[in-house]
C-alpha atoms as a PDB file:
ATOM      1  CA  UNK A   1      11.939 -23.642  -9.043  1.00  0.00           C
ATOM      2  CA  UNK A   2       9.764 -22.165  -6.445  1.00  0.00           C
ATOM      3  CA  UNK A   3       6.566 -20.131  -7.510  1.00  0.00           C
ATOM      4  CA  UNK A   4       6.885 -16.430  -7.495  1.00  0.00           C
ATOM      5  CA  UNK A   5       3.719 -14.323  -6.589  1.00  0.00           C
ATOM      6  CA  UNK A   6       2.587 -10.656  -6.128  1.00  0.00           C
ATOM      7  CA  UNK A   7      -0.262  -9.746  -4.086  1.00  0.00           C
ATOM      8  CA  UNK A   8      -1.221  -6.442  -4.632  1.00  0.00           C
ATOM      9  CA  UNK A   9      -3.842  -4.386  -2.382  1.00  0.00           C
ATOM     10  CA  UNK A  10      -4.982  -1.651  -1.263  1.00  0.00           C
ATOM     11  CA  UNK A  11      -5.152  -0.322  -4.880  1.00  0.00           C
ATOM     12  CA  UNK A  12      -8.259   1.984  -6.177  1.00  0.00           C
ATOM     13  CA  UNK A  13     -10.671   1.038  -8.804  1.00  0.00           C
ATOM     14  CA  UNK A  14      -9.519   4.318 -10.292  1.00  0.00           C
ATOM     15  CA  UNK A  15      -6.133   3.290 -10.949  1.00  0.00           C
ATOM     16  CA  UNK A  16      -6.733  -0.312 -12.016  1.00  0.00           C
ATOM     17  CA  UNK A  17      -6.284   0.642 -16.056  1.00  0.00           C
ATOM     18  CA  UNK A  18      -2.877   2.126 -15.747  1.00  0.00           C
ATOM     19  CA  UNK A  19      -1.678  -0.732 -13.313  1.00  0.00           C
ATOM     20  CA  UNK A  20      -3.113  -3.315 -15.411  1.00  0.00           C
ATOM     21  CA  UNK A  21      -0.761  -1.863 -18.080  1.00  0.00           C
ATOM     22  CA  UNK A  22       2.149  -1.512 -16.517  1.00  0.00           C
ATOM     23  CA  UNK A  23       1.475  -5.499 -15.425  1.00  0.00           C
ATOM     24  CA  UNK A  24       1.673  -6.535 -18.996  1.00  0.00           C
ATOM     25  CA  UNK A  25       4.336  -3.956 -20.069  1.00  0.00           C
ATOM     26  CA  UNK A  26       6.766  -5.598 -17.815  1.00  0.00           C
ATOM     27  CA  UNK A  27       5.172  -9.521 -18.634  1.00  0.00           C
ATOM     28  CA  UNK A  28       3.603 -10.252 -15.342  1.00  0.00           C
ATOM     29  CA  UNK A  29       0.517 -12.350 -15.289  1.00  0.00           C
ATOM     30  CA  UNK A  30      -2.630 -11.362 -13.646  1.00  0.00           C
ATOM     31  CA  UNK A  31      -4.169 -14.424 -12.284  1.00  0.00           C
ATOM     32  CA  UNK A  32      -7.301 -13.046 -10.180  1.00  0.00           C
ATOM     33  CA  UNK A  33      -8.971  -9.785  -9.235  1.00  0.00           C
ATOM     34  CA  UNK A  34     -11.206  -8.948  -6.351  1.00  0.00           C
ATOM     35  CA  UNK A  35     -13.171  -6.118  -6.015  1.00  0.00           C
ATOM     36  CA  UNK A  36     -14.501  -4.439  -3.057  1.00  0.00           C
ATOM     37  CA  UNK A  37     -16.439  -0.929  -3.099  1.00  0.00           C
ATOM     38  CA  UNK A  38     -13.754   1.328  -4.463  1.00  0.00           C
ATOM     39  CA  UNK A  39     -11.151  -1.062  -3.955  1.00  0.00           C
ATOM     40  CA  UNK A  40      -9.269  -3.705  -5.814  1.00  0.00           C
ATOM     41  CA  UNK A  41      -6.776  -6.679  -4.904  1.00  0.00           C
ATOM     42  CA  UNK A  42      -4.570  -8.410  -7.345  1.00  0.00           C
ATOM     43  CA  UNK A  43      -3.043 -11.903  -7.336  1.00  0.00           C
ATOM     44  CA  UNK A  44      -0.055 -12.176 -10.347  1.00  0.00           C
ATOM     45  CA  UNK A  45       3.156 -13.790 -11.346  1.00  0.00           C
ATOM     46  CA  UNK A  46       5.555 -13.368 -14.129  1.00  0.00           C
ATOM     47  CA  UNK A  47       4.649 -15.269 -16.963  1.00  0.00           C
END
């Protein structure tokens, strides 16, 4: 089975909470987090 990832950018640090949530409401794994001024990048896969 090949490995699934989402890469998610672009995103503000402003709406990182309710994204975060919505991550683990449907079960997908956050694996890293950047940050960048006001901005954030996400690296996940389902778990």
């Amino acid at each position: 089975k090949r490995a699934q990832w989402l890469i998610l950018s672009g995103i503000l640090r402003e709406q990182e909470a309710r994204l975060v949530r919505a991550l683990k409401r449907n079960e997908i794994a956050i694996v890293e987090t950047r940050r960048r001024g006001k901005w954030i990048a996400i690296a996940c896969h389902p778990e």
